[in-house]
C-alpha atoms as a PDB file:
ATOM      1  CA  UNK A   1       0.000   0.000   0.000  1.00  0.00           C
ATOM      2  CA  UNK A   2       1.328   3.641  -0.673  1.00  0.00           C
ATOM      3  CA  UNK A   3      -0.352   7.011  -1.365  1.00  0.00           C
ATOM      4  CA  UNK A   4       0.457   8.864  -4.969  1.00  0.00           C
ATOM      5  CA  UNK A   5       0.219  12.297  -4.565  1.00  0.00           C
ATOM      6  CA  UNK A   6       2.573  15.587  -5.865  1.00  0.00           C
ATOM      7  CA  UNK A   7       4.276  17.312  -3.229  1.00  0.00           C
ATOM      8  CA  UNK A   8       7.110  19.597  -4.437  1.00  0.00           C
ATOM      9  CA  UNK A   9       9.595  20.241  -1.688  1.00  0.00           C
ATOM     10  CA  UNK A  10      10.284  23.952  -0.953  1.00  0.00           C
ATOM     11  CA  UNK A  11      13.627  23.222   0.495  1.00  0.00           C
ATOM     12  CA  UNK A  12      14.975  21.263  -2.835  1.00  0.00           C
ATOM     13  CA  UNK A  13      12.305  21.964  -5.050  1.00  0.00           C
ATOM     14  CA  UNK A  14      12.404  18.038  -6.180  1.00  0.00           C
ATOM     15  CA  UNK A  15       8.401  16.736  -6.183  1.00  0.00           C
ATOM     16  CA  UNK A  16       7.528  13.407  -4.376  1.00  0.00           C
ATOM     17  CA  UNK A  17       4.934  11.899  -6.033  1.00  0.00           C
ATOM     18  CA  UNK A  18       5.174   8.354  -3.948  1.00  0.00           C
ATOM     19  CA  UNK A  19       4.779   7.938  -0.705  1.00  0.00           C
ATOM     20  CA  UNK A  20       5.227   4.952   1.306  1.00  0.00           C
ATOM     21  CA  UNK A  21       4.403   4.410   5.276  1.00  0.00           C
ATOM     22  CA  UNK A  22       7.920   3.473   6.041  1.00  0.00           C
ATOM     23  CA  UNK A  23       8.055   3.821  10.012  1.00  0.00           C
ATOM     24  CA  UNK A  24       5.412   3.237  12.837  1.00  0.00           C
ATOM     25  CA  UNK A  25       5.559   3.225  16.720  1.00  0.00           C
ATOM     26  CA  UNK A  26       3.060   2.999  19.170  1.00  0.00           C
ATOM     27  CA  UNK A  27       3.489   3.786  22.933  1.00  0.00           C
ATOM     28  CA  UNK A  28       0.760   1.779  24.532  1.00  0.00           C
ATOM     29  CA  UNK A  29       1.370   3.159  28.029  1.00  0.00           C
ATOM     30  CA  UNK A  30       0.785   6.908  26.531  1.00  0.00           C
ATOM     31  CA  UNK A  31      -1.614   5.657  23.036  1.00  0.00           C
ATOM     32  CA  UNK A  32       0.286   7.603  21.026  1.00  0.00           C
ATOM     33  CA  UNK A  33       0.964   6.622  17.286  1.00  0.00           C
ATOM     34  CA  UNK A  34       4.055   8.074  15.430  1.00  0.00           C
ATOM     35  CA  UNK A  35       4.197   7.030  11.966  1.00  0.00           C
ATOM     36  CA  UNK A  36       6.070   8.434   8.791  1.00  0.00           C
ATOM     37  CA  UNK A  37       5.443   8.780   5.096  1.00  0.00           C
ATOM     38  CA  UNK A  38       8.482   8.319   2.668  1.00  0.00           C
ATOM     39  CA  UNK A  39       8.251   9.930  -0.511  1.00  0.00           C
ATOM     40  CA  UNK A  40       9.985   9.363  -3.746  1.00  0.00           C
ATOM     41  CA  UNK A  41      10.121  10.505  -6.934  1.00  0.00           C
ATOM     42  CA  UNK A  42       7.791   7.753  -8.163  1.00  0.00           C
ATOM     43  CA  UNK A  43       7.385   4.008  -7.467  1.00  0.00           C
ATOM     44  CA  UNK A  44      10.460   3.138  -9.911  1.00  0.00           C
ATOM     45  CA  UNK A  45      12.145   5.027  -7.530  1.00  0.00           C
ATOM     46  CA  UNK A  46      11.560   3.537  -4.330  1.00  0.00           C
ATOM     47  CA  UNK A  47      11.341  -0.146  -5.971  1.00  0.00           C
ATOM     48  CA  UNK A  48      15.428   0.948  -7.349  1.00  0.00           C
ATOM     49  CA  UNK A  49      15.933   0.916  -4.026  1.00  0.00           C
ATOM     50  CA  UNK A  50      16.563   4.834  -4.002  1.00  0.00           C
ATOM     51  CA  UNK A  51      16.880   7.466  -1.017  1.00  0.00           C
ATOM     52  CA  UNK A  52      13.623   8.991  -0.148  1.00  0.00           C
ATOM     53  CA  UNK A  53      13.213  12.954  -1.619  1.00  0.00           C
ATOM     54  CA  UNK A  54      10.772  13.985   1.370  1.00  0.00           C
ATOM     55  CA  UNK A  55       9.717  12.837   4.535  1.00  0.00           C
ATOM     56  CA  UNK A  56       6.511  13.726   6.725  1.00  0.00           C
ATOM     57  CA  UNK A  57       5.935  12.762  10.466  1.00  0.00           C
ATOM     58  CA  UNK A  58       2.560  12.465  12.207  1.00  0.00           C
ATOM     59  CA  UNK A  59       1.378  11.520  15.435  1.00  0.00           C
ATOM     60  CA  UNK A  60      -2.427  10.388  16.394  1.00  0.00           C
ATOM     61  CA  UNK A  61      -3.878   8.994  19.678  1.00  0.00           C
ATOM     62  CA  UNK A  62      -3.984   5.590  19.616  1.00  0.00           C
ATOM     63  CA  UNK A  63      -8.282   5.380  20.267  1.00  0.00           C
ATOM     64  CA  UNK A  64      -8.492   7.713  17.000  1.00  0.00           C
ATOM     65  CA  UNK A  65      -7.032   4.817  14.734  1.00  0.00           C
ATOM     66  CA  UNK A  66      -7.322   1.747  15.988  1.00  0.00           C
ATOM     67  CA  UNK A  67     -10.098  -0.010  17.171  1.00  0.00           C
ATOM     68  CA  UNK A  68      -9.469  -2.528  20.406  1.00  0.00           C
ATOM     69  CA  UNK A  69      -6.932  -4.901  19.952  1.00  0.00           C
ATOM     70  CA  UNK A  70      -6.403  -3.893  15.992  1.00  0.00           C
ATOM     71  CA  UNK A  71      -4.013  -1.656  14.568  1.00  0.00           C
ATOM     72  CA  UNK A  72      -3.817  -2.081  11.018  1.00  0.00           C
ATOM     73  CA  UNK A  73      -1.743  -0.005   7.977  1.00  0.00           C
ATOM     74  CA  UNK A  74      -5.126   0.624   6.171  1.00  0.00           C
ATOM     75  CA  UNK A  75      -5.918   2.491   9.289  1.00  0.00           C
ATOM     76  CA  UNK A  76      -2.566   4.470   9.683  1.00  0.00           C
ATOM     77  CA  UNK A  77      -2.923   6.103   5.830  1.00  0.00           C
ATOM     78  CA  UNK A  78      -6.942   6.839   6.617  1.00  0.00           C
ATOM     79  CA  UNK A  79      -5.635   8.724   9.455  1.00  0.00           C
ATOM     80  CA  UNK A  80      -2.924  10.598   7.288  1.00  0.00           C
ATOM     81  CA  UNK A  81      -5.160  10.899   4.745  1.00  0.00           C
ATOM     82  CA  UNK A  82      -7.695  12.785   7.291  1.00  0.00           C
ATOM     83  CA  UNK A  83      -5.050  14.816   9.315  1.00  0.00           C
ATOM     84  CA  UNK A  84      -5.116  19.031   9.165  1.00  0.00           C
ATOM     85  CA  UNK A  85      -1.993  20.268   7.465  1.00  0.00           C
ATOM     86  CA  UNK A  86      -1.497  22.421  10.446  1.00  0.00           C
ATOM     87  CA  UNK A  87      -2.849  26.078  10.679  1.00  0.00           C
ATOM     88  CA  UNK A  88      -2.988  29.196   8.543  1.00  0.00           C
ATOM     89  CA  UNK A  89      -2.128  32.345   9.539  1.00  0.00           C
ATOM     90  CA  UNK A  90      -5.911  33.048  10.634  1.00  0.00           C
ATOM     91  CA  UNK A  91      -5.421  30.361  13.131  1.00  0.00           C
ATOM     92  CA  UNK A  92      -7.528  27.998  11.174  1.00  0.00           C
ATOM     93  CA  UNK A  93      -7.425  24.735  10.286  1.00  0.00           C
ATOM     94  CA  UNK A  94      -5.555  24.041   6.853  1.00  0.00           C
ATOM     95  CA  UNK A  95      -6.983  21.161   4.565  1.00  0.00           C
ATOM     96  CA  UNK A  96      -5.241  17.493   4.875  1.00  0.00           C
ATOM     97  CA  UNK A  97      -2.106  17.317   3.007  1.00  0.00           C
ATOM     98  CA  UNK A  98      -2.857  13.551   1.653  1.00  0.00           C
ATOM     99  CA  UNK A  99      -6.990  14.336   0.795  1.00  0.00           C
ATOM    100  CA  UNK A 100      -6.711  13.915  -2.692  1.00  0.00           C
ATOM    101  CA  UNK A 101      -4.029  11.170  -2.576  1.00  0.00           C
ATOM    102  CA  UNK A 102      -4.686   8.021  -4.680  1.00  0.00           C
ATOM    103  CA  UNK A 103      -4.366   4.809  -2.586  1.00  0.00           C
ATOM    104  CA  UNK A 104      -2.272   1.960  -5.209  1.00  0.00           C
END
């Protein structure tokens, strides 16, 4: 599973267009959920055994992705697809970086 979605990086200015859920911990005492998205240039890319271009970090509460007993990697890229980009300068919410991604 992987998410395809154009992200250009304003650091390098190199676009991701791959990403991949490459790292996940959970911390049952605290139900926290860190997980990261790899991107790459594309899925040649990542199959070539290439470096990742771009990297993104989250972290959920536990209850918010997984239901009792079941954490699966479907419900990890729901939750990144659902998660606010962070806030504008209004103080508002800013739309989820992975909405529009297609799931492959």
């Amino acid at each position: 599973m992987a998410l395809i979605h154009e992200i250009e990086s304003p650091e390098t200015g190199i676009t991701a267009s791959y990403w991949k859920l490459t790292h996940m911990q959970v911390d049952f005492t605290a139900g926290i959920v860190d997980a990261q998205l790899h991107g790459y240039r594309d899925a040649a890319a990542r199959t070539d055994g290439r470096a990742p271009v771009a990297r993104h970090a989250f972290r959920f509460a536990l209850g918010s992705v997984a239901r009792r007993g079941s954490l699966t990697r479907g419900a990890i890229y729901a939750a990144i697809r659902a998660e606010s980009a962070g806030l504008g300068d209004d103080g508002a919410a800013l739309p989820p970086l992975f909405a529009d991604a297609t799931d492959i």
